[in-house]
C-alpha atoms as a PDB file:
ATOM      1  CA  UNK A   1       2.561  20.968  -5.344  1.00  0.00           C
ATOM      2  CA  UNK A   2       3.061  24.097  -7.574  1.00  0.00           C
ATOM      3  CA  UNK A   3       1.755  24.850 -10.664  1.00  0.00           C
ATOM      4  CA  UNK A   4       5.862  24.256 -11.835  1.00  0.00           C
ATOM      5  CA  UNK A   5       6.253  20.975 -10.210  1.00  0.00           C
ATOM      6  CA  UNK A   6       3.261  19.626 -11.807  1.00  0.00           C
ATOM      7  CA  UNK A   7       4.303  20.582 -15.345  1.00  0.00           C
ATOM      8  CA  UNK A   8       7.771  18.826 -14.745  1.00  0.00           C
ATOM      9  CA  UNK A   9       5.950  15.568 -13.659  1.00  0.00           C
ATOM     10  CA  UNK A  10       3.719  16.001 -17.160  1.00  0.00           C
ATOM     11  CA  UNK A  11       6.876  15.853 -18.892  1.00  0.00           C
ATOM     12  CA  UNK A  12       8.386  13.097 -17.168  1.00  0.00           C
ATOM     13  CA  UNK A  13       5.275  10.845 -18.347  1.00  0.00           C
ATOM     14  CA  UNK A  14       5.220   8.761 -22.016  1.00  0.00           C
ATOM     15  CA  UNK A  15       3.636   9.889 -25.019  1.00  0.00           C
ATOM     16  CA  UNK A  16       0.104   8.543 -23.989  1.00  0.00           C
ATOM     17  CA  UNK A  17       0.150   9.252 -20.138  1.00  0.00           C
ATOM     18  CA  UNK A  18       0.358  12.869 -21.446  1.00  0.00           C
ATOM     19  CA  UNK A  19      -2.256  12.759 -24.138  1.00  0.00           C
ATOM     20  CA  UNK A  20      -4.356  11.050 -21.287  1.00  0.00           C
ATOM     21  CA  UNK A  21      -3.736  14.059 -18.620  1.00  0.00           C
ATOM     22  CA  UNK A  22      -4.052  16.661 -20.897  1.00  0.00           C
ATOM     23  CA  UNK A  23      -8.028  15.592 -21.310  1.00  0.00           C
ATOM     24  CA  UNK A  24      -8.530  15.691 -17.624  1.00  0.00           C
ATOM     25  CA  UNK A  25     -10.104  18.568 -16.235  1.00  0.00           C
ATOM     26  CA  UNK A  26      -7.586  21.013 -14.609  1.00  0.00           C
ATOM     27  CA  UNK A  27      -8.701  19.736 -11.287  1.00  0.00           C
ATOM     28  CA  UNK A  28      -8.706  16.319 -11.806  1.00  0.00           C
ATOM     29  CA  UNK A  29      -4.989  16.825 -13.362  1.00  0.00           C
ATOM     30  CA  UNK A  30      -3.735  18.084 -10.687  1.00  0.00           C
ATOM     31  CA  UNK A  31      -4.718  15.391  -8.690  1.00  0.00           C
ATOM     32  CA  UNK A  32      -3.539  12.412 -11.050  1.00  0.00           C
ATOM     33  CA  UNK A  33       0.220  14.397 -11.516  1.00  0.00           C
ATOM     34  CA  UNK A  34       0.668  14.879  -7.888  1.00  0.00           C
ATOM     35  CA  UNK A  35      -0.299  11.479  -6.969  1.00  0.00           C
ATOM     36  CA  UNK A  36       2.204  10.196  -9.817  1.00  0.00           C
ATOM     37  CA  UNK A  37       4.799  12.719  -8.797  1.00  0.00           C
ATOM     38  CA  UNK A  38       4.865  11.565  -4.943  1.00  0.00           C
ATOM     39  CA  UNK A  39       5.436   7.668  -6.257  1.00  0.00           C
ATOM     40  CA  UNK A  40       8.076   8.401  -9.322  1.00  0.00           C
ATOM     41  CA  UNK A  41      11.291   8.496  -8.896  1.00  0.00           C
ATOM     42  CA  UNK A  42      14.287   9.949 -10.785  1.00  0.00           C
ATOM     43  CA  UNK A  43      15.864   6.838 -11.939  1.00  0.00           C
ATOM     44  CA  UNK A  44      13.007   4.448 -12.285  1.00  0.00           C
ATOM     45  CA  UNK A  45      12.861   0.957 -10.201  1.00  0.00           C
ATOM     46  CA  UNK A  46      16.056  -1.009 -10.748  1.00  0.00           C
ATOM     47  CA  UNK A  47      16.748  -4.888  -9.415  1.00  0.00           C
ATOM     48  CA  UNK A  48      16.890  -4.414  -5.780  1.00  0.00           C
ATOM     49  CA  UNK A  49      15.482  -1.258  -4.895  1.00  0.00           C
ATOM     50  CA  UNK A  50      13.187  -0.944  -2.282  1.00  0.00           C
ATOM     51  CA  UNK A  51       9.668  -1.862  -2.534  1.00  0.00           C
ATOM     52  CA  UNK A  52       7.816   1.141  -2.867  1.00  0.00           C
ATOM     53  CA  UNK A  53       4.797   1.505   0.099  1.00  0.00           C
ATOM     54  CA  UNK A  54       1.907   1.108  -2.345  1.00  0.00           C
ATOM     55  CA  UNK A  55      -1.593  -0.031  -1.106  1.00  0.00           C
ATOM     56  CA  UNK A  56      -2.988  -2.382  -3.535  1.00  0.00           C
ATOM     57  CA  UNK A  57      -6.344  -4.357  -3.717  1.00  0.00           C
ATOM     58  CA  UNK A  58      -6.407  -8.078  -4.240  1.00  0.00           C
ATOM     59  CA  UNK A  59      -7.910  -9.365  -7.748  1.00  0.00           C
ATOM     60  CA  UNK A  60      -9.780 -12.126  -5.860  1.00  0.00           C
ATOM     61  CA  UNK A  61     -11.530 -10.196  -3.049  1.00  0.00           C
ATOM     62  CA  UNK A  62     -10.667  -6.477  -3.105  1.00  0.00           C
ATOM     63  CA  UNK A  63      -9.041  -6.830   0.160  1.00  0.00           C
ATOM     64  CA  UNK A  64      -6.490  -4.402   0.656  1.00  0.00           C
ATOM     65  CA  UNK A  65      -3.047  -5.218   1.301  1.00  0.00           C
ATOM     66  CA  UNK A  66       0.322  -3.300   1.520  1.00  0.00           C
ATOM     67  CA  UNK A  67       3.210  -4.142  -1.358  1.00  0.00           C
ATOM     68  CA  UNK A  68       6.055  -4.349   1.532  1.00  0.00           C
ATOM     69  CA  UNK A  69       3.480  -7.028   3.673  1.00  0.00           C
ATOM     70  CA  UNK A  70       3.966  -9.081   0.193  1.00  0.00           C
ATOM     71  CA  UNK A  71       7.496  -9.578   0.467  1.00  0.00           C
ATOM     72  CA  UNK A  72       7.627 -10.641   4.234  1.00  0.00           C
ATOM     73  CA  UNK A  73       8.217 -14.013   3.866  1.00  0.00           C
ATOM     74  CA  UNK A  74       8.285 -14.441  -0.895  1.00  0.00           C
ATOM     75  CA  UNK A  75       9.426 -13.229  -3.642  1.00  0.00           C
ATOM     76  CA  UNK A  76       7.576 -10.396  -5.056  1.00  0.00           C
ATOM     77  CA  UNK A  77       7.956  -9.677  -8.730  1.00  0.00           C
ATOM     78  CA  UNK A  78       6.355  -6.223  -9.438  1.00  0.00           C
ATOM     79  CA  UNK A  79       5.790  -4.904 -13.568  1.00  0.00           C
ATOM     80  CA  UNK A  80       5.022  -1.618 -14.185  1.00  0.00           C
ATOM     81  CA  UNK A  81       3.698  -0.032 -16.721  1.00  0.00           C
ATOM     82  CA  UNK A  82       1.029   2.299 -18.543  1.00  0.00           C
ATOM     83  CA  UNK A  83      -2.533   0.778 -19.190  1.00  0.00           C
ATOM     84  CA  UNK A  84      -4.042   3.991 -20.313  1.00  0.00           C
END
């Protein structure tokens, strides 16, 4: 991503998701916004949408496991937010 892109992410992110990446290292940055920039999307997550193709790791085991395998055969009820 350029050096634009990644500053238009930045300003996409809350208050403290900014304050967080501007401590990073400029390489570390750059990895964090382009990471976040190829998951966002314009409008949010509405009621639905899609589930996104995120790899996760399970709480009990660290097993991974794909969101969209979740939703194969339950409901899946996702919450996002910012823990930084």
């Amino acid at each position: 991503m350029s050096a634009s892109d990644l500053e238009q992410i930045a300003e996409r992110l809350d208050a403290r998701d900014r304050e967080y990446v501007s401590g990073l290292d400029p390489e570390q940055r750059d990895v964090v916004l382009s990471t976040m920039g190829r998951y966002m999307r314009s409008r949010g997550v509405a009621i639905g949408d899609p589930v996104p193709a995120l790899g996760l790791s399970r709480l009990e085991n660290g097993e991974p496991v794909r969101v969209d395998a979740l939703v194969a055969d339950r409901l899946l009820v996702l919450v996002f937010g910012s823990f930084t």
